[in-house]
N, C-alpha and C. Protein backbone atom coordinates (compact mmCIF):
# COMPACT_ATOMS: atom_id res chain seq x y z
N UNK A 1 126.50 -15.22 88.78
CA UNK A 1 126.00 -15.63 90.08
C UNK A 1 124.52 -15.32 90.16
N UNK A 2 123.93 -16.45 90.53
CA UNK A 2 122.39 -15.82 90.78
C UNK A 2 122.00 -15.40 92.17
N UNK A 3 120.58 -14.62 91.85
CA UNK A 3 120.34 -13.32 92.84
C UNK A 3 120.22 -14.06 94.37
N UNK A 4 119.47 -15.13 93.80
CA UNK A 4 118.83 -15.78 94.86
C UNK A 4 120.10 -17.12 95.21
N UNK A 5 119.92 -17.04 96.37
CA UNK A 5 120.93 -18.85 96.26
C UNK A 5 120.50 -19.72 97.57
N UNK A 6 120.82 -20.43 98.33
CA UNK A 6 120.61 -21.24 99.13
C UNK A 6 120.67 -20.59 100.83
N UNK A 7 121.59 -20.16 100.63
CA UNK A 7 121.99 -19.25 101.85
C UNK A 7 120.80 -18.29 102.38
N UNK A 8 119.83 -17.89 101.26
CA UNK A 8 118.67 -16.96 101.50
C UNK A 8 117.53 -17.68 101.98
N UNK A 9 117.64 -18.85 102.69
CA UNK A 9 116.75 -19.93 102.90
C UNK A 9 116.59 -19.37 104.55
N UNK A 10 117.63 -18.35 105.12
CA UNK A 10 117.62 -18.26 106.75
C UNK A 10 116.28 -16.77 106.86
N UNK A 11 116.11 -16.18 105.54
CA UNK A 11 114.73 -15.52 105.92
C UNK A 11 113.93 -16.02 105.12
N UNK A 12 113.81 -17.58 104.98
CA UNK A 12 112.44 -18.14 104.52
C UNK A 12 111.12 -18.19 105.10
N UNK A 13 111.32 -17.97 106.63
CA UNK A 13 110.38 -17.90 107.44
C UNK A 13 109.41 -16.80 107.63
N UNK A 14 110.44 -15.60 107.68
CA UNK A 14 109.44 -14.03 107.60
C UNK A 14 109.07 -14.65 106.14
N UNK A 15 109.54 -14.60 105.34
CA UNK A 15 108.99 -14.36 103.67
C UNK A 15 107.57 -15.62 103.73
N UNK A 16 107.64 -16.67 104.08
CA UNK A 16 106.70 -17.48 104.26
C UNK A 16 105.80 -16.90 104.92
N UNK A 17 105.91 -16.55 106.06
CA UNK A 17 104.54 -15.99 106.67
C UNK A 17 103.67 -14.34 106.30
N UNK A 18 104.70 -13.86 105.02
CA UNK A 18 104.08 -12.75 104.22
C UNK A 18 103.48 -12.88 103.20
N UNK A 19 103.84 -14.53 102.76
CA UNK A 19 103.48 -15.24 101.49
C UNK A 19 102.23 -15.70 101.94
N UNK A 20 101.66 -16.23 103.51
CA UNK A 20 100.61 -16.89 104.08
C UNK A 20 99.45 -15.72 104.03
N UNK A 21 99.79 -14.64 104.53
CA UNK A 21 99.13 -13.35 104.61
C UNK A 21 98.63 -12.55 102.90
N UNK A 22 99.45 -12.88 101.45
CA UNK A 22 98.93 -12.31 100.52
C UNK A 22 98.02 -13.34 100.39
N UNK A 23 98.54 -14.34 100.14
CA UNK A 23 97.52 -15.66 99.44
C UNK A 23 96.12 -15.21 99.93
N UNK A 24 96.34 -15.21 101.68
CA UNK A 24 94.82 -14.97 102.29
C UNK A 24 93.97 -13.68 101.72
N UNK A 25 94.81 -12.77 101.90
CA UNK A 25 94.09 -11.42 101.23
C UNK A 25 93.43 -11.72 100.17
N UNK A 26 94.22 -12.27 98.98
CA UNK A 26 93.99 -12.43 97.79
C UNK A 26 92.73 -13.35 97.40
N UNK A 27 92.88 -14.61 97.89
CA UNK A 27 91.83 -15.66 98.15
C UNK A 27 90.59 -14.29 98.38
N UNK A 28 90.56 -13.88 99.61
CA UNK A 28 89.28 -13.46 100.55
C UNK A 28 88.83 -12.08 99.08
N UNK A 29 89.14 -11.40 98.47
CA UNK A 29 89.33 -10.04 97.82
C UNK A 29 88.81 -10.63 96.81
N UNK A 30 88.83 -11.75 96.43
CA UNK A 30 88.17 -12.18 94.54
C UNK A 30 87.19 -11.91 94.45
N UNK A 31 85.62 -12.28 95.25
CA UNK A 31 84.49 -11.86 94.58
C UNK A 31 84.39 -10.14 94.44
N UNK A 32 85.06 -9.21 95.01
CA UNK A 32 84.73 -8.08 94.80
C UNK A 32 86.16 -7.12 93.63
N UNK A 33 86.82 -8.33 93.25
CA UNK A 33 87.25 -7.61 91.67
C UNK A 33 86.63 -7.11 91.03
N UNK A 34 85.74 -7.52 90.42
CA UNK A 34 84.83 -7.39 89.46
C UNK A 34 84.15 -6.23 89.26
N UNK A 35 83.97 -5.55 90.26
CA UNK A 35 83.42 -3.97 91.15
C UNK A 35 83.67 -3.03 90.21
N UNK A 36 82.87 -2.34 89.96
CA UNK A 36 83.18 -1.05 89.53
C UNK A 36 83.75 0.10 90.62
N UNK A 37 84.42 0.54 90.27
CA UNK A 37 85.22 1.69 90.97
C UNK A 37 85.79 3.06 90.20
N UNK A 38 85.03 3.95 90.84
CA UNK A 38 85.57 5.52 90.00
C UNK A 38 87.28 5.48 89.77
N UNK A 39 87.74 5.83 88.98
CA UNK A 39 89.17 6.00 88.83
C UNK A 39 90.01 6.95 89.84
N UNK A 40 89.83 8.09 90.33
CA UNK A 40 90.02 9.09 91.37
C UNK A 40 89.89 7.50 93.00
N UNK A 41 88.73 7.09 92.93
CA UNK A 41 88.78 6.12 94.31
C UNK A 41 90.61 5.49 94.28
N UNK A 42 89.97 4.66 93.46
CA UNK A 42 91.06 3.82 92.96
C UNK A 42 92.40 4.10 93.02
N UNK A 43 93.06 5.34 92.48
CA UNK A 43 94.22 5.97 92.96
C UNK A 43 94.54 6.24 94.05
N UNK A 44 93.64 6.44 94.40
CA UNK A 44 93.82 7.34 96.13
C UNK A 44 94.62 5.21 97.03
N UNK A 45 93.68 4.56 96.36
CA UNK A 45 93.79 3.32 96.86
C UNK A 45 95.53 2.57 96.97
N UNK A 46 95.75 3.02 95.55
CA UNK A 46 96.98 2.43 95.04
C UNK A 46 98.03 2.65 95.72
N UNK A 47 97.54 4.81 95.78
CA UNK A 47 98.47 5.14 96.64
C UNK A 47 98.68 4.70 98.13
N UNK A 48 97.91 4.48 98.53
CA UNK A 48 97.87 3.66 100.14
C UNK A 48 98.77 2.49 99.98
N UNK A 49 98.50 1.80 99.11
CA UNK A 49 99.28 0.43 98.78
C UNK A 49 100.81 0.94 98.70
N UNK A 50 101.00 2.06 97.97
CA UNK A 50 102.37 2.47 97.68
C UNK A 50 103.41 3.00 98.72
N UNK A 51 102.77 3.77 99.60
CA UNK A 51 103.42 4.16 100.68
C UNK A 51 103.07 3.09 101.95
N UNK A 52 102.09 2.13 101.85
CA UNK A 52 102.72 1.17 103.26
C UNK A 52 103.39 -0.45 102.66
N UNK A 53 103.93 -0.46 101.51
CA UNK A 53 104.20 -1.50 101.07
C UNK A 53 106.02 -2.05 101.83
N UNK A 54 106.15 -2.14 102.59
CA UNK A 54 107.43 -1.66 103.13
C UNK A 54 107.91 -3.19 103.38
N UNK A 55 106.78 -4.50 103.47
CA UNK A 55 107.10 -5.46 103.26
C UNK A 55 107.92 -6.31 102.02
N UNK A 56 107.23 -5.41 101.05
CA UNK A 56 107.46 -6.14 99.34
C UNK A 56 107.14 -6.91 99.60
N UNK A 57 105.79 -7.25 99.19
CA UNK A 57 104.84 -8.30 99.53
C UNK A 57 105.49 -8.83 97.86
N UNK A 58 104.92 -8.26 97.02
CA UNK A 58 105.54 -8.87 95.96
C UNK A 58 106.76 -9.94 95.74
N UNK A 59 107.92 -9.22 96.31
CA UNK A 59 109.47 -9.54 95.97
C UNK A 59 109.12 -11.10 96.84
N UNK A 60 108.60 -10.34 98.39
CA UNK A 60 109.00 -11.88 99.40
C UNK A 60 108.03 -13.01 98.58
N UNK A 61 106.67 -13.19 97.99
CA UNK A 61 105.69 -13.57 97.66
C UNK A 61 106.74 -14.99 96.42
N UNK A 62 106.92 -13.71 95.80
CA UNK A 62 107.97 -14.73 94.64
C UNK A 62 109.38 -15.26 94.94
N UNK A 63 110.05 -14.72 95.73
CA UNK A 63 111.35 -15.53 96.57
C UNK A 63 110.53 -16.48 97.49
N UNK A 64 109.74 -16.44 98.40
CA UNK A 64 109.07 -17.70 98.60
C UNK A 64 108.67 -18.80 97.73
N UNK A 65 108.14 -18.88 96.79
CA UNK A 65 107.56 -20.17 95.80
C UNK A 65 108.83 -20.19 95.28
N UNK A 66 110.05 -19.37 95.18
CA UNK A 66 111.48 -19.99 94.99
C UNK A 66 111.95 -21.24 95.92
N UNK A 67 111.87 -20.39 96.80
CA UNK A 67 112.73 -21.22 98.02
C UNK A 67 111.64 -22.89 97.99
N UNK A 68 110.33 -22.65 97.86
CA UNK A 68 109.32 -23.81 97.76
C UNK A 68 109.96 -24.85 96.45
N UNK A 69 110.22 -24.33 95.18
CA UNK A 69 110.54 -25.17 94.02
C UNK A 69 111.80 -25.55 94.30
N UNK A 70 112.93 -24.33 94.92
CA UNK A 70 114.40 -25.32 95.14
C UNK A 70 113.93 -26.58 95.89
N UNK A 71 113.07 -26.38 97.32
CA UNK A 71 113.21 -27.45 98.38
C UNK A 71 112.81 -28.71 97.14
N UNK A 72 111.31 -28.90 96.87
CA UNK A 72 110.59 -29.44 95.98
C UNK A 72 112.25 -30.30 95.18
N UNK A 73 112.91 -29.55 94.12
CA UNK A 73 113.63 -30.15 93.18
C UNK A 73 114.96 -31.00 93.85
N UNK A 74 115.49 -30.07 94.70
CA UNK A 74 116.48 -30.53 95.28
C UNK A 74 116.49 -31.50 96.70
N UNK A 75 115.19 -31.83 97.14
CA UNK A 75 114.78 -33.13 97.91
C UNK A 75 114.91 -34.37 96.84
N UNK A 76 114.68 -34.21 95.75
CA UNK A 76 114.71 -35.48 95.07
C UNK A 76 115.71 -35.30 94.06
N UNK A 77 116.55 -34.53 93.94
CA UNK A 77 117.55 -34.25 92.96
C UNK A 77 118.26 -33.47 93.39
N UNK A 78 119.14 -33.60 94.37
CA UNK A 78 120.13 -32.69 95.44
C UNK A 78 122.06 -32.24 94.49
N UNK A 79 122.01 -33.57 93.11
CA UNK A 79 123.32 -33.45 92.52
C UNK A 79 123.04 -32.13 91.78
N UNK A 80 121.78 -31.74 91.75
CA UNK A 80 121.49 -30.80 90.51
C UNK A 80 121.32 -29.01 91.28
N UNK A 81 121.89 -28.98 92.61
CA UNK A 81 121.72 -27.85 93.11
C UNK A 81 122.21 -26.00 92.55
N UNK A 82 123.08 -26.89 92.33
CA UNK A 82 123.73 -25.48 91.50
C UNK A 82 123.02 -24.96 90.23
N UNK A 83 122.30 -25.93 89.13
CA UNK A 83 122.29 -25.63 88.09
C UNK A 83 120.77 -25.30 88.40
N UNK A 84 119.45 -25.85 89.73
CA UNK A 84 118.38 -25.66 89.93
C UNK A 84 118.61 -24.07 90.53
N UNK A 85 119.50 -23.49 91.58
CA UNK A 85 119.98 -22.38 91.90
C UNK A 85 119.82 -21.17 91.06
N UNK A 86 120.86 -21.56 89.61
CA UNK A 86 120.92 -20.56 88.32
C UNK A 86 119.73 -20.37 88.09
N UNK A 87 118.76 -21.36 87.59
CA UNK A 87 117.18 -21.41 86.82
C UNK A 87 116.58 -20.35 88.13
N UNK A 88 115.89 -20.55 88.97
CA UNK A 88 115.43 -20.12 90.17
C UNK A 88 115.60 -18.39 90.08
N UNK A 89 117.53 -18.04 90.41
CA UNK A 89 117.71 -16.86 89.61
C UNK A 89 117.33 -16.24 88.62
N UNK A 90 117.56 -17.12 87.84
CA UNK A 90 116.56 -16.58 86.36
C UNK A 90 115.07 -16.45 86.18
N UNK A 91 114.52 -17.25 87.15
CA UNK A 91 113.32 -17.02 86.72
C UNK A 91 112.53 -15.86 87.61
N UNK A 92 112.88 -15.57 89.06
CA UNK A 92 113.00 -14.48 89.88
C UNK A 92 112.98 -13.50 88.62
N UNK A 93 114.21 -13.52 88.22
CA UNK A 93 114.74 -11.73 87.58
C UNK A 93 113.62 -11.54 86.01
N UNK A 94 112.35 -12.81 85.68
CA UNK A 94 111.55 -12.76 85.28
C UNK A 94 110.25 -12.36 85.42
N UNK A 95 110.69 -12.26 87.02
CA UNK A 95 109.20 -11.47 87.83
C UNK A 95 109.17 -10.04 87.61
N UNK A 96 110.30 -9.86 87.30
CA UNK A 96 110.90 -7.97 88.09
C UNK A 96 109.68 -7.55 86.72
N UNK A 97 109.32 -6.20 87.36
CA UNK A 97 108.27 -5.42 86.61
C UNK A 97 106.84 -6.01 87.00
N UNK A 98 106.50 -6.77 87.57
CA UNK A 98 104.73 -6.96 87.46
C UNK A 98 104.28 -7.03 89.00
N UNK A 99 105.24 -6.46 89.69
CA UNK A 99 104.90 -6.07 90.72
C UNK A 99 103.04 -5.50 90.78
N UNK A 100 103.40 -4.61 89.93
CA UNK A 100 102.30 -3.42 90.04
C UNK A 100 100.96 -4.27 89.34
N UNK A 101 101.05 -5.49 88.82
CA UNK A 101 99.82 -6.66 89.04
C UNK A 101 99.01 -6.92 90.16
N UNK A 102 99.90 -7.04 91.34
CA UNK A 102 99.31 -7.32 92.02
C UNK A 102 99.32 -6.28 93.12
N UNK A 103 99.80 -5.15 93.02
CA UNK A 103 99.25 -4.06 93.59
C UNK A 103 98.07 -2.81 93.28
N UNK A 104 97.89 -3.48 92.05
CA UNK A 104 96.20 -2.55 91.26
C UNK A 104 95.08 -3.77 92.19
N UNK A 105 95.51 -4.76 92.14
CA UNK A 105 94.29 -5.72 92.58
C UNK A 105 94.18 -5.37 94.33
N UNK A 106 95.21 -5.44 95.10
CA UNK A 106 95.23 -4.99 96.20
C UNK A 106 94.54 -3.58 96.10
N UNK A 107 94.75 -2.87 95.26
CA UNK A 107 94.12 -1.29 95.40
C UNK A 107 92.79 -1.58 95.40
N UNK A 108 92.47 -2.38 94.02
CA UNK A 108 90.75 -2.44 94.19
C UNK A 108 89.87 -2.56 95.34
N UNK A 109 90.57 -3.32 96.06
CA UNK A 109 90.22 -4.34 97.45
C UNK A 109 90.03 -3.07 98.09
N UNK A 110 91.23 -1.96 98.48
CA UNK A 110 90.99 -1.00 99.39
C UNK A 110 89.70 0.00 98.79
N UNK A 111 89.56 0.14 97.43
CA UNK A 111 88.96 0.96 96.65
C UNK A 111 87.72 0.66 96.75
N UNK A 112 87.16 -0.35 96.70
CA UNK A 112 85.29 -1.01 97.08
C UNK A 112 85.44 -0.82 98.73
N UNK A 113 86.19 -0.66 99.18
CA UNK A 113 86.47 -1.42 100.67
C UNK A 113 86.16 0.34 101.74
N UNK A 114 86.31 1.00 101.24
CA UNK A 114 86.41 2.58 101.52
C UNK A 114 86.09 3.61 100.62
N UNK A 115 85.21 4.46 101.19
CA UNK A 115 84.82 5.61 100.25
C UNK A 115 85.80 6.40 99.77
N UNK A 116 85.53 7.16 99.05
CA UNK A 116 86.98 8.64 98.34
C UNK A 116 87.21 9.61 100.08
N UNK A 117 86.47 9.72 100.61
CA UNK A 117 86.43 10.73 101.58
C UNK A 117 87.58 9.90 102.54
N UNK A 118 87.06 8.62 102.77
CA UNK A 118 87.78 7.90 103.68
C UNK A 118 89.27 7.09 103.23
N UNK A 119 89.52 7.68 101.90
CA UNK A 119 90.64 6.61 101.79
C UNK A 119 91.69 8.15 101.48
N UNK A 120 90.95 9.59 101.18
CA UNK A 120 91.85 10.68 101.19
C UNK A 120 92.71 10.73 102.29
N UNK A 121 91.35 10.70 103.67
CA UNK A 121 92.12 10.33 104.73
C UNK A 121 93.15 9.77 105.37
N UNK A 122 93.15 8.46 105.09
CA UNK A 122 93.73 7.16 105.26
C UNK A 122 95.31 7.87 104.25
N UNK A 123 94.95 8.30 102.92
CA UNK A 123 96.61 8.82 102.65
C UNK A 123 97.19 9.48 103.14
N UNK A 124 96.38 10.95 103.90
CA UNK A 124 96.87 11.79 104.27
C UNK A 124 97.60 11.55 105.76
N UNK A 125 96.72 10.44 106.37
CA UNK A 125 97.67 9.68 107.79
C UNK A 125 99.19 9.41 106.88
N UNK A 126 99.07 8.50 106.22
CA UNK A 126 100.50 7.78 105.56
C UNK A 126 101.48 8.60 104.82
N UNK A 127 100.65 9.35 104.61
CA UNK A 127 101.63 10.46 104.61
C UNK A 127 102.75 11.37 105.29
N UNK A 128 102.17 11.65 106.46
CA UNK A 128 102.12 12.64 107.48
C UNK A 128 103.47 11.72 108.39
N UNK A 129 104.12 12.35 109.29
CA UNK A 129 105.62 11.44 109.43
C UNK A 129 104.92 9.90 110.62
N UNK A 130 104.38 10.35 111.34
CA UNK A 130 103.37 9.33 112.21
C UNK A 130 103.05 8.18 111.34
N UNK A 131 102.23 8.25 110.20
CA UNK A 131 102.21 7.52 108.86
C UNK A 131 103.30 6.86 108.67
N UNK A 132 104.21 7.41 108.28
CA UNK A 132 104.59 6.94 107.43
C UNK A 132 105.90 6.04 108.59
N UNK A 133 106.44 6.31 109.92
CA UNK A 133 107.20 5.54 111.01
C UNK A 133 106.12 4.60 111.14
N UNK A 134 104.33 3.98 111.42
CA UNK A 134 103.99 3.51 110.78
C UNK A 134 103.89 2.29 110.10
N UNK A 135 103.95 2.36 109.19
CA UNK A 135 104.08 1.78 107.88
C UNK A 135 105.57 1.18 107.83
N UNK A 136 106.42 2.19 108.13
CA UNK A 136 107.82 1.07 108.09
C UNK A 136 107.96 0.74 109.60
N UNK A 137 107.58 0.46 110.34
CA UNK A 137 107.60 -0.24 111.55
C UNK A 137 106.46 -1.47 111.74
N UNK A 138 105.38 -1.82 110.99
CA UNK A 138 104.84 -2.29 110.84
C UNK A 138 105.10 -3.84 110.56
N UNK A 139 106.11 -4.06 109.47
CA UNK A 139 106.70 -5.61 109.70
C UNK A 139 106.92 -6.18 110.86
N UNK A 140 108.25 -5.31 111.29
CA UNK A 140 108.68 -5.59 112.71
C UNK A 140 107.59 -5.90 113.87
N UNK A 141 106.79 -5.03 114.08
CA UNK A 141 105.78 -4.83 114.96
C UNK A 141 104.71 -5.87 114.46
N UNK A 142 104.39 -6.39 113.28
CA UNK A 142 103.71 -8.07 113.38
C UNK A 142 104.39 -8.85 113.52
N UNK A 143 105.47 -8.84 113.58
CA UNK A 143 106.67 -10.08 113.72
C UNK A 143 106.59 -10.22 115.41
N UNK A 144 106.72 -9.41 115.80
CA UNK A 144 106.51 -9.34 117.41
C UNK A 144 105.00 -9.48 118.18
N UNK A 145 104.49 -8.98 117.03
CA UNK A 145 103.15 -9.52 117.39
C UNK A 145 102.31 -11.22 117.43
N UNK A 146 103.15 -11.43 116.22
CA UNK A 146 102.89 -13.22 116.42
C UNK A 146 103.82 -13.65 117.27
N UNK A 147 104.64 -13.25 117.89
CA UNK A 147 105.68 -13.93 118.90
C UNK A 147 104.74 -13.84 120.09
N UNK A 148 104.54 -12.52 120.20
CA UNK A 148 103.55 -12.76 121.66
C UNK A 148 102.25 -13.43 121.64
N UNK A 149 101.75 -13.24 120.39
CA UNK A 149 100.52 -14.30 120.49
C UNK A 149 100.71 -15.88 120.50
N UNK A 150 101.69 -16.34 119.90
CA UNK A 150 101.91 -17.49 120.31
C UNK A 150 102.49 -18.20 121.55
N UNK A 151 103.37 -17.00 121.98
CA UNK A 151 103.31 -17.28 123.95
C UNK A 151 101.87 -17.31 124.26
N UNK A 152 101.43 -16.14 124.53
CA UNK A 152 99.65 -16.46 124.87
C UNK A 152 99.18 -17.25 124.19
N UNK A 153 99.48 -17.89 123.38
CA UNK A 153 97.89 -19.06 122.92
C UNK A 153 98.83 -20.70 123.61
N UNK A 154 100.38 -20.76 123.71
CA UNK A 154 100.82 -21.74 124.20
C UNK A 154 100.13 -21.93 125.40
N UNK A 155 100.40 -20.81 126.45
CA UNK A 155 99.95 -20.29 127.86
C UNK A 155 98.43 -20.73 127.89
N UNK A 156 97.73 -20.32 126.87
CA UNK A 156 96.19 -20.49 127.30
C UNK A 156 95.63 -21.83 127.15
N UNK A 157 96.53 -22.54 126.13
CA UNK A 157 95.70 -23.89 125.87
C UNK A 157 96.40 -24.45 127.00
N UNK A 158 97.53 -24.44 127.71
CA UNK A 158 97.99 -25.47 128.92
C UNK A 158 96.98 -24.68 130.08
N UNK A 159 96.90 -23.61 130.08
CA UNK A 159 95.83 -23.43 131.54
C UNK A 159 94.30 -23.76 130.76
N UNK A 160 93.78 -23.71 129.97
CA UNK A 160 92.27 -24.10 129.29
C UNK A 160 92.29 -25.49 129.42
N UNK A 161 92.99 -26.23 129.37
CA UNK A 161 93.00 -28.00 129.73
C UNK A 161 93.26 -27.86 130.53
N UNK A 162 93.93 -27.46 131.55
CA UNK A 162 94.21 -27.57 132.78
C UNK A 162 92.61 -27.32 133.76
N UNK A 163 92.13 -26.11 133.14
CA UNK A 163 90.76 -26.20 133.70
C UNK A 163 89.60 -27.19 133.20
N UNK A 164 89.60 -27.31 132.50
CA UNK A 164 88.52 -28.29 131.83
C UNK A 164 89.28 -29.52 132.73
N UNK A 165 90.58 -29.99 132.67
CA UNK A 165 90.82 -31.52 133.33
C UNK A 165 90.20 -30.92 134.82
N UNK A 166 90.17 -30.02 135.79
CA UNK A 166 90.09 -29.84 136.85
C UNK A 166 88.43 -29.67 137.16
N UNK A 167 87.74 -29.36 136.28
CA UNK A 167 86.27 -29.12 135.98
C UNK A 167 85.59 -31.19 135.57
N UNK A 168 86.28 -31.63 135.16
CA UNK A 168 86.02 -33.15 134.84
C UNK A 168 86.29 -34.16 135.88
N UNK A 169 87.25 -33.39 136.72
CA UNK A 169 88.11 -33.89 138.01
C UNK A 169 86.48 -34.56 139.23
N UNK A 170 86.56 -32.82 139.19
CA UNK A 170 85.36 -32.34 139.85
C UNK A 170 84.08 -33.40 139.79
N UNK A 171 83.75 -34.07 138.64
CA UNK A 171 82.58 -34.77 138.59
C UNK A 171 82.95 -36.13 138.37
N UNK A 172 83.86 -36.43 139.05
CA UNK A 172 84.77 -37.59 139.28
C UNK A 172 85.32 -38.73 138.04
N UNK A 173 85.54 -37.92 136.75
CA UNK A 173 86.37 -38.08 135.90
C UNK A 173 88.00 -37.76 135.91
N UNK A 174 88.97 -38.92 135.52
CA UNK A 174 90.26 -38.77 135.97
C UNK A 174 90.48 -38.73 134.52
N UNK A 175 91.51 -37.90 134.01
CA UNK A 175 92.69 -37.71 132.85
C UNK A 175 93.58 -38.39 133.14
């Protein structure tokens, strides 16, 4: 049986919008790879990455471009679901281990991004139990956070046209 199957398509949505959020990081973080960084920075960095990683940016990152290649294969080849399913599985359980690829590159990012003084800090918060409730409350708490921002931005663009039509009204323009 493979890991992944069809049924895992009902949290495609969180995993998509964690997949929207690395890409961006990642995209924005390239010109300053290249950086030199003391090794001591750098750890301190990783470790930050290690204790707020509570998303698995990784895991969701690559079960997303899954769920993307099933839709992709099985929109135009739907008899072949089961056997596109197995592959998918298999190629998932080909990711396992390189996680930590793309969590040295995320470190760098924090590592140019903050001094040694300031990123000791920054562990010693994530550490500390405040830290670290945190860090695993943190999904949840952006998940709820784009819920309410998208009430408010629904809310603002119907009253922001609403004023602009009432401001156009005014100078005897009709909508």
């Amino acid at each position: 049986m493979a890991i992944w199957n069809i049924g895992n398509w009902a949290r495609g949505a969180r995993i998509v919008a964690m997949a929207a959020m690395v890409a961006g990081s990642v995209s924005v973080a390239a010109p300053v790879i290249a950086q030199e960084v003391a090794p001591e920075q750098l750890a301190l960095a990783r470790k930050y990455i290690d204790l707020t990683d509570r998303g698995a940016v990784f895991e969701t990152t690559v079960v997303e471009i899954g769920i993307d290649t099933m839709r992709q294969i099985i929109t135009q080849n739907p008899e072949i679901s089961d056997q596109t399913n197995a592959v998918i599985g298999e190629v998932i359980k080909g990711y396992n281990g390189r996680k930590g690829e793309l969590l040295d590159q995320f470190a760098r990012v924090y590592a140019i991004s903050f001094s040694l003084e300031e990123l000791t800090e920054i562990v010693a918060f994530y550490e500390s139990p405040t830290g670290q409730k945190l860090a695993q409350a943190n999904s949840d708490l952006n998940t709820d956070i784009r819920r309410v921002l998208q009430v408010y931005t629904n809310n603002l663009r119907t009253e922001f046209f609403a004023k602009v039509r009432a401001g156009l009204r005014e100078q005897g323009v009709e909508l």
